[in-house]
C-alpha atoms as a PDB file:
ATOM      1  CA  UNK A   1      -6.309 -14.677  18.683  1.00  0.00           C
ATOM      2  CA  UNK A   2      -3.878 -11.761  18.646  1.00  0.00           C
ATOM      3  CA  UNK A   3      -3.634  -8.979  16.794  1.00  0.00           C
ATOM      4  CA  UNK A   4      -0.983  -9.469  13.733  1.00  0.00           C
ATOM      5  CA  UNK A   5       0.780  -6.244  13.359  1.00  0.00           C
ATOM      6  CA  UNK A   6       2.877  -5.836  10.075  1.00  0.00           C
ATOM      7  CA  UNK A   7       6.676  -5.193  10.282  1.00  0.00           C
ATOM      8  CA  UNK A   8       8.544  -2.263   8.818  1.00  0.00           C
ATOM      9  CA  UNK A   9       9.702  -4.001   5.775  1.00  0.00           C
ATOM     10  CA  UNK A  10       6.018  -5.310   5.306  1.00  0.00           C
ATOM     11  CA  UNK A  11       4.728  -2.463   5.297  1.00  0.00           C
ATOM     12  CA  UNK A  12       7.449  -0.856   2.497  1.00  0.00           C
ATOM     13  CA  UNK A  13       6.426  -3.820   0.077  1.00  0.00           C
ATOM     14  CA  UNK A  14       3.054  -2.249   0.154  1.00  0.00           C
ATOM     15  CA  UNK A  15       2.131  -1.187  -3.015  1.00  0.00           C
ATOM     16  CA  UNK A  16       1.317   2.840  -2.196  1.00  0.00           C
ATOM     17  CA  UNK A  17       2.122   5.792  -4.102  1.00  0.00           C
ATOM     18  CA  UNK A  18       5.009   7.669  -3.430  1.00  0.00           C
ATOM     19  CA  UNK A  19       5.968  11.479  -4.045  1.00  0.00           C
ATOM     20  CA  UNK A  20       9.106  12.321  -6.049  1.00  0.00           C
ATOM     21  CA  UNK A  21      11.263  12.301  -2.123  1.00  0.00           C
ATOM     22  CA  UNK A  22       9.903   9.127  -0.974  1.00  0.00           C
ATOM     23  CA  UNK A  23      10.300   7.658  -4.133  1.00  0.00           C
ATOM     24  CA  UNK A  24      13.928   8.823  -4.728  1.00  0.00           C
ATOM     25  CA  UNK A  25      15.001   7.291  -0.962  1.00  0.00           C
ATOM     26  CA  UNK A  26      12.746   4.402  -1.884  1.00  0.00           C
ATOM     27  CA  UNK A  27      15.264   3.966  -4.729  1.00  0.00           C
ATOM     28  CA  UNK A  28      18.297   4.861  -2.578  1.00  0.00           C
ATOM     29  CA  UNK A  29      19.041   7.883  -5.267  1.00  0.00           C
ATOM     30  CA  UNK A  30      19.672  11.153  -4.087  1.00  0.00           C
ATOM     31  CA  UNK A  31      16.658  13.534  -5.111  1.00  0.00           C
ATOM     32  CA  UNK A  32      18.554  15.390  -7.969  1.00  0.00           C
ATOM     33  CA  UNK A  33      19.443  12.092  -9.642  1.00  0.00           C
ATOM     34  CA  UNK A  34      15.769  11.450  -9.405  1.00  0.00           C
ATOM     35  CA  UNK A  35      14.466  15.027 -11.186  1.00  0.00           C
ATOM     36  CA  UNK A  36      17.050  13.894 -13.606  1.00  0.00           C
ATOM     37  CA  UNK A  37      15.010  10.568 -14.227  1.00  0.00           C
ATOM     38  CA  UNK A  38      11.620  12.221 -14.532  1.00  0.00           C
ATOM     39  CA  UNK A  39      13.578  14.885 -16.838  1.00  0.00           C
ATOM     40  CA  UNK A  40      14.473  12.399 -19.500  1.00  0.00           C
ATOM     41  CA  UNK A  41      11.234  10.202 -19.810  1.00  0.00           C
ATOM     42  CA  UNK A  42      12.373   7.216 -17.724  1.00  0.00           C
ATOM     43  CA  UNK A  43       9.283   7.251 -15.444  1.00  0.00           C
ATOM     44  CA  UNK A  44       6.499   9.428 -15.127  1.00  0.00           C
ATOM     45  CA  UNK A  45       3.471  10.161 -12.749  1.00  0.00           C
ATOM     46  CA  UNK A  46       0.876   8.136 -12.152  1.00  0.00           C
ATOM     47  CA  UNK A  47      -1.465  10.967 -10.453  1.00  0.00           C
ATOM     48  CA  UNK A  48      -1.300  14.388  -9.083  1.00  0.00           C
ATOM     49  CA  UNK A  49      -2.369  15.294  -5.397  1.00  0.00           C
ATOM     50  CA  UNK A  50      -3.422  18.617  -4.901  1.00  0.00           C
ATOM     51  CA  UNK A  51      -1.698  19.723  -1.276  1.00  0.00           C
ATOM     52  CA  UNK A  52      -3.403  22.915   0.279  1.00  0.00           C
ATOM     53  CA  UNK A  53      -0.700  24.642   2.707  1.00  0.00           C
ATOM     54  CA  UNK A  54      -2.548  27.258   3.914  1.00  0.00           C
ATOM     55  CA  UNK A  55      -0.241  29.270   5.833  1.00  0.00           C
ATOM     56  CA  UNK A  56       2.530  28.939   3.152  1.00  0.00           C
ATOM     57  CA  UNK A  57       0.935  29.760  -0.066  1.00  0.00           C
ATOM     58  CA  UNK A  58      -1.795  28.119  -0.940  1.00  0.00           C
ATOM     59  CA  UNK A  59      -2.403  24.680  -3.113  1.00  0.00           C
ATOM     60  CA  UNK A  60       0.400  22.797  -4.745  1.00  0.00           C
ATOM     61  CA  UNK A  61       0.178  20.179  -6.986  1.00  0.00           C
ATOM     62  CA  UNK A  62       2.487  17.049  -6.423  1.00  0.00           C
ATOM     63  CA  UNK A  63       2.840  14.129  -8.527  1.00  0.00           C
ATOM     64  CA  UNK A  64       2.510  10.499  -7.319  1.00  0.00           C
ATOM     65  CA  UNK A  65       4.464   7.366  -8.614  1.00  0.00           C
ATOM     66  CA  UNK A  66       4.366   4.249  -8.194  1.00  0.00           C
END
């Protein structure tokens, strides 16, 4: 048996959380249009990651959605 590798668009139906870029090109809306969603209630976070970039200021919190 071989392994079975999954395919590009297999992999995008994955159910994964996305942060506000990746889930405005998911969406195929520029990322303005996107803030602009979040802004007015549409759709909201599901969780926050904490990202720690150490040489550029420290942690920063980014939400998730799904």
């Amino acid at each position: 048996m071989g392994y079975l590798h999954e395919s590009g668009p297999a992999l995008l139906d994955r159910h994964v959380h996305l942060g506000p870029d990746q889930a405005a090109v998911r969406l195929g809306v520029r990322r303005t249009d996107w803030d602009q969603v979040v802004r007015l209630g549409w759709v909201s976070p599901v969780a926050p990651v904490d990202v720690d970039y150490k040489r550029r200021g420290g942690v920063t919190t980014v939400p998730l959605y799904s």
